[in-house]
C-alpha atoms as a PDB file:
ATOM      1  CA  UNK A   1      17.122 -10.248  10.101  1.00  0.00           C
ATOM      2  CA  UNK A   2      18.119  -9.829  14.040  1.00  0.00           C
ATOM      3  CA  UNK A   3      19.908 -12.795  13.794  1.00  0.00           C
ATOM      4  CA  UNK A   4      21.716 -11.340  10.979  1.00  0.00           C
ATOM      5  CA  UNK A   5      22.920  -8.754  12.448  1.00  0.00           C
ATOM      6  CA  UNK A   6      23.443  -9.429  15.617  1.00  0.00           C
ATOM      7  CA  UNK A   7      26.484 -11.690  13.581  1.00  0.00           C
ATOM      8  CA  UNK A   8      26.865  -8.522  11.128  1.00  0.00           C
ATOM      9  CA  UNK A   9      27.682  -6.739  14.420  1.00  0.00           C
ATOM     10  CA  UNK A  10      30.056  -9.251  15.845  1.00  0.00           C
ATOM     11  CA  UNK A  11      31.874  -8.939  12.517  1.00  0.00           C
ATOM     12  CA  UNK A  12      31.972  -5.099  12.470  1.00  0.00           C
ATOM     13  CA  UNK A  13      33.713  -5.251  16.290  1.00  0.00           C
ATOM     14  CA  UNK A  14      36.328  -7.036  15.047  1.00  0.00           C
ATOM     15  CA  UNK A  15      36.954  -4.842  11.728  1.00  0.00           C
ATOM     16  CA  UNK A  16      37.127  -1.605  13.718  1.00  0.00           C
ATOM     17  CA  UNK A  17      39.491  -3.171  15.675  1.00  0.00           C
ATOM     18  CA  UNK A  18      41.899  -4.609  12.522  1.00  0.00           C
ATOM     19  CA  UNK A  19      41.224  -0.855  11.433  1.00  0.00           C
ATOM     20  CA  UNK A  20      43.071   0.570  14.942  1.00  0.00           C
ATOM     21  CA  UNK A  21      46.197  -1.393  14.107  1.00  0.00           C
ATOM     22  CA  UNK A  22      46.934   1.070  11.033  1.00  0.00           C
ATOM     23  CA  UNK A  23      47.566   4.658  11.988  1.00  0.00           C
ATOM     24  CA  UNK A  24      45.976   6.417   9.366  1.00  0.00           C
ATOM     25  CA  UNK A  25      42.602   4.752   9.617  1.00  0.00           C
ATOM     26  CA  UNK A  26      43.106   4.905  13.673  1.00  0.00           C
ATOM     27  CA  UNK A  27      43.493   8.993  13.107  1.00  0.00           C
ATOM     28  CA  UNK A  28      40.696   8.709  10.803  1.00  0.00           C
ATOM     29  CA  UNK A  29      38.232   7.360  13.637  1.00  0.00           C
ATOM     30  CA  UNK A  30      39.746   9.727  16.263  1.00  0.00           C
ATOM     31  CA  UNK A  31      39.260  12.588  14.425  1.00  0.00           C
ATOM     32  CA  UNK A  32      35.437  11.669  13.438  1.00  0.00           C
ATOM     33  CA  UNK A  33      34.747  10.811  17.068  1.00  0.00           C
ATOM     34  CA  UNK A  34      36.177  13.591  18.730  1.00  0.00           C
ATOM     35  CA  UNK A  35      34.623  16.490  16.273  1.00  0.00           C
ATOM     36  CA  UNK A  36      32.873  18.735  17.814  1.00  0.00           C
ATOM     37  CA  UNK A  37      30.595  20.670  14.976  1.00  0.00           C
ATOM     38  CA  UNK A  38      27.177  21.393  15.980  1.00  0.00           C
ATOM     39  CA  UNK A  39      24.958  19.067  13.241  1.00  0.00           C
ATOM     40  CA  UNK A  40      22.173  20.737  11.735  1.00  0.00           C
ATOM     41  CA  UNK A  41      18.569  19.357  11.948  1.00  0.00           C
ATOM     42  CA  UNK A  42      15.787  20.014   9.127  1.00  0.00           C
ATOM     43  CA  UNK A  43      12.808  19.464  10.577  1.00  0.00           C
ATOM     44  CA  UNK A  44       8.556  19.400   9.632  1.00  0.00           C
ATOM     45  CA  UNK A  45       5.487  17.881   9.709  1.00  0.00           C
ATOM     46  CA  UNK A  46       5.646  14.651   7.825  1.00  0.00           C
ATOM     47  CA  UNK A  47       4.755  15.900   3.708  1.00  0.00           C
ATOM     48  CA  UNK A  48       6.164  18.717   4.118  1.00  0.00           C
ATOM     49  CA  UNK A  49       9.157  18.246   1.766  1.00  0.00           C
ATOM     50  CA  UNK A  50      11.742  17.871   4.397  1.00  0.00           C
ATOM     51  CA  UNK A  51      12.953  14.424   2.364  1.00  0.00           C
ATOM     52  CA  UNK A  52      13.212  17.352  -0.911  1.00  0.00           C
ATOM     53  CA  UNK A  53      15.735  19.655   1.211  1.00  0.00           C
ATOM     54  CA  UNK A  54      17.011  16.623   2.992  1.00  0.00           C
ATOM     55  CA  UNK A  55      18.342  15.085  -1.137  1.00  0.00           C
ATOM     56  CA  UNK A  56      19.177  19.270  -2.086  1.00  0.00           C
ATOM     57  CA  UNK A  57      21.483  19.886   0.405  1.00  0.00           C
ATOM     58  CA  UNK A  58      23.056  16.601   0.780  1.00  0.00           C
ATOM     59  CA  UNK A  59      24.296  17.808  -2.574  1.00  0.00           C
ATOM     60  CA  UNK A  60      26.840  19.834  -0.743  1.00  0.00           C
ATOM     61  CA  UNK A  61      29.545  17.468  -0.515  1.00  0.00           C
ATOM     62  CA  UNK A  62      32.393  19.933   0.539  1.00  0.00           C
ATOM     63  CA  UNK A  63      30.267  20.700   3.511  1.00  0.00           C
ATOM     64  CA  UNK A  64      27.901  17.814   4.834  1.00  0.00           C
ATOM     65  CA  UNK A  65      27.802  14.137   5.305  1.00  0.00           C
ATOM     66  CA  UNK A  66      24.469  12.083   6.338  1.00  0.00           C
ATOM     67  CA  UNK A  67      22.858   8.482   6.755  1.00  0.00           C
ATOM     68  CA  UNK A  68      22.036   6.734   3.649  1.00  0.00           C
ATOM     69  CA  UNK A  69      19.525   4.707   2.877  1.00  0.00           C
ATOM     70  CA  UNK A  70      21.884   1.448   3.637  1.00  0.00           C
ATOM     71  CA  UNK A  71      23.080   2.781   6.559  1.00  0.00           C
ATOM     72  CA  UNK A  72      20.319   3.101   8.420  1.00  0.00           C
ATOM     73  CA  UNK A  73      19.081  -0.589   7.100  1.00  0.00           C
ATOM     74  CA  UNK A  74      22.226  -1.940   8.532  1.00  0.00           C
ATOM     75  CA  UNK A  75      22.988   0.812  11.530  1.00  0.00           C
ATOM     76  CA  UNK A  76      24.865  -2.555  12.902  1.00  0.00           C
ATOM     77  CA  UNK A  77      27.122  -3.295  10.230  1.00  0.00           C
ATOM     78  CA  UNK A  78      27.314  -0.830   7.519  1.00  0.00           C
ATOM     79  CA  UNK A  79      31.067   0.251   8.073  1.00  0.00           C
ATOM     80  CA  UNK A  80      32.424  -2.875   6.795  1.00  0.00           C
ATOM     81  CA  UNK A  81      29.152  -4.500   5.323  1.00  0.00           C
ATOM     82  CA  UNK A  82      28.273  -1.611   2.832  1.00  0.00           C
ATOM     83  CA  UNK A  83      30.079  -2.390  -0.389  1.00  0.00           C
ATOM     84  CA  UNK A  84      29.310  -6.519  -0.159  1.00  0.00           C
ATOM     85  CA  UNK A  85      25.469  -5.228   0.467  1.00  0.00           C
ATOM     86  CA  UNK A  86      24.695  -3.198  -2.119  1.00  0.00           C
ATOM     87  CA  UNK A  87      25.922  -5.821  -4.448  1.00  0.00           C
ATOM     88  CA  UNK A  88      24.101  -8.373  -2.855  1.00  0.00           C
ATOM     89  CA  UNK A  89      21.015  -6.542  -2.263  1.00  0.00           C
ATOM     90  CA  UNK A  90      20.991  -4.917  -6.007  1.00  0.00           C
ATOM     91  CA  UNK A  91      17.711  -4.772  -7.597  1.00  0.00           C
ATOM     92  CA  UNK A  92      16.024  -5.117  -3.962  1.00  0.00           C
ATOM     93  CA  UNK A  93      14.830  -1.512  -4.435  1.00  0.00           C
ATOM     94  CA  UNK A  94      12.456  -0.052  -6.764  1.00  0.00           C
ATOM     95  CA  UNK A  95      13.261   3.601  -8.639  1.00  0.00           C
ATOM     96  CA  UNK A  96      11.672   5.786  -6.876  1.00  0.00           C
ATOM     97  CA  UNK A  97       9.192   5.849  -3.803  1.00  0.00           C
ATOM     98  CA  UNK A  98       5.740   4.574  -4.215  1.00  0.00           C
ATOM     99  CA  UNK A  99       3.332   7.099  -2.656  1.00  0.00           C
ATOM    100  CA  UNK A 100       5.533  10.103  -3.850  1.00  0.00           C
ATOM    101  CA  UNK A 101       8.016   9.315  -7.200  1.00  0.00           C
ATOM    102  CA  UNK A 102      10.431  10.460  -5.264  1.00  0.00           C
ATOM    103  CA  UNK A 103      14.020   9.121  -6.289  1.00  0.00           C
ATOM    104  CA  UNK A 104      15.511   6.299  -3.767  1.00  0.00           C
ATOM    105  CA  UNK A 105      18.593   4.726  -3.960  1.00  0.00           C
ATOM    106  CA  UNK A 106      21.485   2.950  -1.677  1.00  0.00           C
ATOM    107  CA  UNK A 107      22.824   6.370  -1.429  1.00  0.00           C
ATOM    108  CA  UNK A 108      20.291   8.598  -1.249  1.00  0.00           C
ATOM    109  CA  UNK A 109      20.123  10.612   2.455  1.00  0.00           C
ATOM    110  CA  UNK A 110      17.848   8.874   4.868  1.00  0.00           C
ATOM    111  CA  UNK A 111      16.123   9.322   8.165  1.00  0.00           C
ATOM    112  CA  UNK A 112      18.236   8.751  11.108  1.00  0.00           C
ATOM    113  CA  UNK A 113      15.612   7.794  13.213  1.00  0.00           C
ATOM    114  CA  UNK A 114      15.163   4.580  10.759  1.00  0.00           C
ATOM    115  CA  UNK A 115      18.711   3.812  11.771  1.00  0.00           C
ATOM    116  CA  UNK A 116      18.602   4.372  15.563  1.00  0.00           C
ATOM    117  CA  UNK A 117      15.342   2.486  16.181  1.00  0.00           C
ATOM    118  CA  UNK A 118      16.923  -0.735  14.305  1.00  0.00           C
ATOM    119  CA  UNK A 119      19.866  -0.292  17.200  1.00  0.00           C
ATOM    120  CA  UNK A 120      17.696   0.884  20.050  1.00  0.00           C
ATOM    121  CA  UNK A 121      15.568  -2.879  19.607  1.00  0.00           C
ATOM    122  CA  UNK A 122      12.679  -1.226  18.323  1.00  0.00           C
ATOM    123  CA  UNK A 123      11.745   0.239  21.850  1.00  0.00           C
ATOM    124  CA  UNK A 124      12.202   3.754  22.046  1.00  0.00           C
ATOM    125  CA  UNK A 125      10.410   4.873  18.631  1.00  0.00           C
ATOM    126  CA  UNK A 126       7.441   6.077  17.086  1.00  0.00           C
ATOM    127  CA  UNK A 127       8.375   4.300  14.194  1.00  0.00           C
ATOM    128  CA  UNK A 128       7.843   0.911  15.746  1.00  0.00           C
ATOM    129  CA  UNK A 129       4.295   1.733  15.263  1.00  0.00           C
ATOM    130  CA  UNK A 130       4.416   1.092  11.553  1.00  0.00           C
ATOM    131  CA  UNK A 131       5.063  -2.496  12.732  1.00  0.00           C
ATOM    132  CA  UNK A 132       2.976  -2.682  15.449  1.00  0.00           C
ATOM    133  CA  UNK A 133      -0.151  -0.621  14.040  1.00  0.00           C
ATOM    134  CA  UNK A 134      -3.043  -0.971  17.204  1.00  0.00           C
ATOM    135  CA  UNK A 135      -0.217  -0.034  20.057  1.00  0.00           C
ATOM    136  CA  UNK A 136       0.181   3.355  17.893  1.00  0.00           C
ATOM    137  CA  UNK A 137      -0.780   4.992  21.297  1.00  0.00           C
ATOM    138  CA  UNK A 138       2.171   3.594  22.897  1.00  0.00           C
ATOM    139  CA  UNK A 139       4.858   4.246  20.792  1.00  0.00           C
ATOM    140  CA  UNK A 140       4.052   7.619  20.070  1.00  0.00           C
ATOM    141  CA  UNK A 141       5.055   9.306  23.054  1.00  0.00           C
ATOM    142  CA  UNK A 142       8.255   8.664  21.746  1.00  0.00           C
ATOM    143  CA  UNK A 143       8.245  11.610  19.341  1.00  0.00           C
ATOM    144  CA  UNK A 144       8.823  14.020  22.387  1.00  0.00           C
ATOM    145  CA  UNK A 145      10.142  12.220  24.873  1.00  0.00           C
ATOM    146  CA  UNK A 146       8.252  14.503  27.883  1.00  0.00           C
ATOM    147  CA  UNK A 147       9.577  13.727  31.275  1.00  0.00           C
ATOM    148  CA  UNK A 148       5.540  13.299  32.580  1.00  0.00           C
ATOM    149  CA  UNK A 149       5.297  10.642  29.513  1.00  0.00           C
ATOM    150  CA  UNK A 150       8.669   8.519  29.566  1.00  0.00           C
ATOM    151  CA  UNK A 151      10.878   7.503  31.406  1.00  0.00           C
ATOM    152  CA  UNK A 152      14.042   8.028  32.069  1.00  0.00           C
ATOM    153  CA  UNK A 153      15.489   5.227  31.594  1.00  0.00           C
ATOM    154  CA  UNK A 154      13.808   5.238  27.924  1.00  0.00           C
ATOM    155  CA  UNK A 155      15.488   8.440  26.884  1.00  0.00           C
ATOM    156  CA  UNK A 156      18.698   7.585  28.279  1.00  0.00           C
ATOM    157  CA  UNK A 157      18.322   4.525  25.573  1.00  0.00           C
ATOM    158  CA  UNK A 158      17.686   7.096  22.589  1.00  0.00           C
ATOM    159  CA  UNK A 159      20.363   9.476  23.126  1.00  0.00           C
ATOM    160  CA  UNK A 160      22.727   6.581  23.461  1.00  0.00           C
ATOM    161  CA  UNK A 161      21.928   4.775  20.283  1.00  0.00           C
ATOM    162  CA  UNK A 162      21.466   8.103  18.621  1.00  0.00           C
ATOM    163  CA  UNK A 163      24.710   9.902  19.489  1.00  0.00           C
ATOM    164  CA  UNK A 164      26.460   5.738  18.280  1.00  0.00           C
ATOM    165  CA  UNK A 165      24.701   5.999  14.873  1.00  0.00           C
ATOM    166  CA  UNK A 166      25.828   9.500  14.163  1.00  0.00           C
ATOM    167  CA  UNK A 167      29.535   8.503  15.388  1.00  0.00           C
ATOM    168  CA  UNK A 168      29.398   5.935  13.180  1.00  0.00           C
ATOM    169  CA  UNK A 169      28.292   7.818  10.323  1.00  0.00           C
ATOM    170  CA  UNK A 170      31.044  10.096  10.399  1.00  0.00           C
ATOM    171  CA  UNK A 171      33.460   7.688  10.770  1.00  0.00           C
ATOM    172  CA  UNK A 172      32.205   5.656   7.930  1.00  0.00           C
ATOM    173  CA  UNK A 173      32.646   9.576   5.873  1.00  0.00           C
ATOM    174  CA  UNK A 174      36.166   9.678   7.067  1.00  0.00           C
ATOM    175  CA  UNK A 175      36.903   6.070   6.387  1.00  0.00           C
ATOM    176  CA  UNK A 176      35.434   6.229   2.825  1.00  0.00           C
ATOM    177  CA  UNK A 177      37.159   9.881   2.198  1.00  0.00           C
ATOM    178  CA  UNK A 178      40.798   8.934   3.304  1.00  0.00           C
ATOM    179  CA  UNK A 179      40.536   5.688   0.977  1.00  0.00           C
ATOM    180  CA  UNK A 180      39.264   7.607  -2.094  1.00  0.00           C
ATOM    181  CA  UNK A 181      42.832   9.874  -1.755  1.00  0.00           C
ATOM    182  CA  UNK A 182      45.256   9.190   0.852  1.00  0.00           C
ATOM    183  CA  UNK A 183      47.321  12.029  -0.592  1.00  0.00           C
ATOM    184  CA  UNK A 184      44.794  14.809   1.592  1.00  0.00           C
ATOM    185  CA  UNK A 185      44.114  15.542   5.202  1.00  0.00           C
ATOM    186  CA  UNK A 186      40.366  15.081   5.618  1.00  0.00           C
ATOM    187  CA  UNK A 187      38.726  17.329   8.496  1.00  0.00           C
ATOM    188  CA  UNK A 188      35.160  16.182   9.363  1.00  0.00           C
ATOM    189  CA  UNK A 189      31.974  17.292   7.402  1.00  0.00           C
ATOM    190  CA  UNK A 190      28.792  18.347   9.285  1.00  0.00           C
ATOM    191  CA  UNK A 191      25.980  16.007  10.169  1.00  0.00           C
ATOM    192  CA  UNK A 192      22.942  16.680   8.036  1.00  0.00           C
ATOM    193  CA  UNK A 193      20.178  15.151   9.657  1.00  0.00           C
ATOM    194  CA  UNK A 194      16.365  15.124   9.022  1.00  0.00           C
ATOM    195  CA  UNK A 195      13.405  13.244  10.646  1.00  0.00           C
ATOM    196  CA  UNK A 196      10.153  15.027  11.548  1.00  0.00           C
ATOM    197  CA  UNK A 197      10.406  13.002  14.617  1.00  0.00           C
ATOM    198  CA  UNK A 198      12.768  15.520  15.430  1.00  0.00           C
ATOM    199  CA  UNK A 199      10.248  18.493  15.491  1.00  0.00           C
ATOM    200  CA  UNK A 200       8.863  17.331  19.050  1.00  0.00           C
ATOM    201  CA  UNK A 201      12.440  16.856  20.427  1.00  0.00           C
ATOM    202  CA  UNK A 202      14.239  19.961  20.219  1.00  0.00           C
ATOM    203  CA  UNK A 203      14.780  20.568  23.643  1.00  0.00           C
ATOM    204  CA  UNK A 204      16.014  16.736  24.051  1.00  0.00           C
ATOM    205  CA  UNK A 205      18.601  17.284  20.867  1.00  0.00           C
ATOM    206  CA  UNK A 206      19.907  20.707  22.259  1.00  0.00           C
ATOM    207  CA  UNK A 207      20.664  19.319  25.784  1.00  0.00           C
ATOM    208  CA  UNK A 208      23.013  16.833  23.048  1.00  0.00           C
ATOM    209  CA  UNK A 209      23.936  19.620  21.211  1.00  0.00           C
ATOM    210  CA  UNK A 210      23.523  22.806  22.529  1.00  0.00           C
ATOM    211  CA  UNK A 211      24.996  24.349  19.483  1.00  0.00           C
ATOM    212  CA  UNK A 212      22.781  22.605  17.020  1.00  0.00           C
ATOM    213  CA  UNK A 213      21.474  24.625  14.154  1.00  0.00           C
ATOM    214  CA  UNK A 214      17.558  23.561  12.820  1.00  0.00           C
ATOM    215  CA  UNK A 215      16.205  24.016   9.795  1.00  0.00           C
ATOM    216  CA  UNK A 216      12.259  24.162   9.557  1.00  0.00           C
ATOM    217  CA  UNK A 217      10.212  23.978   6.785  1.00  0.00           C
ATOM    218  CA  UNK A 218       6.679  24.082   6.009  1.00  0.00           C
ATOM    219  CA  UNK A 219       3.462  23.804   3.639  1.00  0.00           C
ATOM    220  CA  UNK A 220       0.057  25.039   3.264  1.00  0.00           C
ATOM    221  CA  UNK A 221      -1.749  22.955   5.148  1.00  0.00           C
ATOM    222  CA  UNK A 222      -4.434  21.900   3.004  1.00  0.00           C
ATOM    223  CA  UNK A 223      -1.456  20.381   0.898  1.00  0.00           C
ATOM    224  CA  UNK A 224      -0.230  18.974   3.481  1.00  0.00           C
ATOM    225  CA  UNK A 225      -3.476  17.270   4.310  1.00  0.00           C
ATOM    226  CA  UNK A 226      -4.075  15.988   1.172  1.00  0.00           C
ATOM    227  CA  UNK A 227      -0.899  14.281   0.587  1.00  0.00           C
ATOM    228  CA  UNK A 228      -1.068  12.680   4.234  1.00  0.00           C
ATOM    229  CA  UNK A 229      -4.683  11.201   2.136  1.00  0.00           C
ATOM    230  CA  UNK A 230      -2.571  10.162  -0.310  1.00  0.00           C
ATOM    231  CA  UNK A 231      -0.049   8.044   2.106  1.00  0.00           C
ATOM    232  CA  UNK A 232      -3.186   6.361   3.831  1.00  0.00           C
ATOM    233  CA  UNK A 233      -4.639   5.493   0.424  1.00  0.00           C
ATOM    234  CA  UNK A 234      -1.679   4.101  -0.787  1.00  0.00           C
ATOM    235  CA  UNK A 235      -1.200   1.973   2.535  1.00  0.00           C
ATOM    236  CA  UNK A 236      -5.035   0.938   2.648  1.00  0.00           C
ATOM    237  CA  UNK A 237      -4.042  -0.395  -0.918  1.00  0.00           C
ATOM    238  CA  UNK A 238      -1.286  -2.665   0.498  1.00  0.00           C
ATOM    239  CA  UNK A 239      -3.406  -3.974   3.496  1.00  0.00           C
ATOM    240  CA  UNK A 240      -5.860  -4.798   0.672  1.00  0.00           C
ATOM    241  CA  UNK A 241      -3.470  -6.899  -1.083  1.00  0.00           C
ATOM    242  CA  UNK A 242      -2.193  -8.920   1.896  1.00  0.00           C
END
């Protein structure tokens, strides 16, 4: 799959380039690159329901736009790739979510941080740890990014990929809005983001975004603990079955 898109990438450079040469698509990317509105973050301890409130207001499409499921599969490739890989990929996916019942789809808002740890080489995410299960320790420091726990360098590498996937995920909402009617003037939607990754990095994401608005939710804990049981039944299932 890297050497897939590592091409898929090479292909998208040269797309957003054939897109410059046409002024309306070339104002479209401007204009998404250059806005300015603060994004808003909702943010909890994993089974919490932030993926609920993530999917409820995602429904306000006059107001929001956020990574999809696809787009953070293919964070390298998704503004050209999109279309051709939901139709190739069709089927791939099941109804809903295994652990939870909880609907998934192409479409469906995602986590960012799925998106920006595909881009970022797996390095820089406690997500990698789902991969690489025993160096759990490692990788976890990454949920806060504290200056006494990584380094600089390291951050650096998140806030750039992080800040690229969001650009490209409003340009991809521009794109795809000025296409379905050329007739309007599209201004840019807010960023709707959610990851509880995000809970540890506030500070981090308001030195990007000083303006940024968060949205916290929370659960009895109890519940909370008992559906985290849940997750680690389900994936002591799985390791079972390989």
């Amino acid at each position: 799959m890297s050497v897939v898109n590592s091409f898929l990438s090479f292909v998208e450079s040269a797309y957003v380039i054939y897109l410059f040469c046409f002024k309306d698509t070339r104002e479209s990317i401007i204009q998404a690159i250059t806005d300015d509105q603060p994004p808003v973050f909702i943010i909890g301890h994993p089974r919490t329901g932030t993926t609920l409130l993530h999917n409820l207001l995602s429904l306000d499409d006059d107001r929001f736009t956020f990574a999809t499921t696809f787009t953070v599969g293919f964070p390298h490739s998704f503004l050209f790739f999109e279309n051709i890989g939901k139709w190739l990929f069709r089927g791939i996916l099941t109804e809903t979510r295994p652990m939870d019942n909880m609907k998934l789809d192409f479409d469906l808002p995602q986590e960012d941080e799925l998106g920006v740890n595909v881009l970022s080489g797996f390095e820089v995410s406690p997500y990698t740890s789902l991969i690489f299960m025993k160096e759990y320790k490692y990788y976890e420091r990454y949920c806060c990014f504290r200056s006494d726990a990584v380094e600089k360098e390291d951050t650096k590498r998140w806030c750039y990929w992080f800040q690229y996937f969001v650009s490209k995920i409003k340009i991809r909402d521009m794109l795809k809005r000025s296409i379905e009617d050329r007739t309007k003037k599209k201004q840019p939607r807010r960023l709707l983001l959610k990851s509880p990754c995000h809970m540890g990095r506030i500070r981090l994401l308001l030195r990007l975004y000083p303006e940024a608005k968060f949205i916290f939710i929370h659960r009895d804990p109890f519940d909370v603990f008992m559906s985290k049981c849940k997750i680690r039944y389900f994936n002591f299932q799985c390791y079972n079955c390989e």
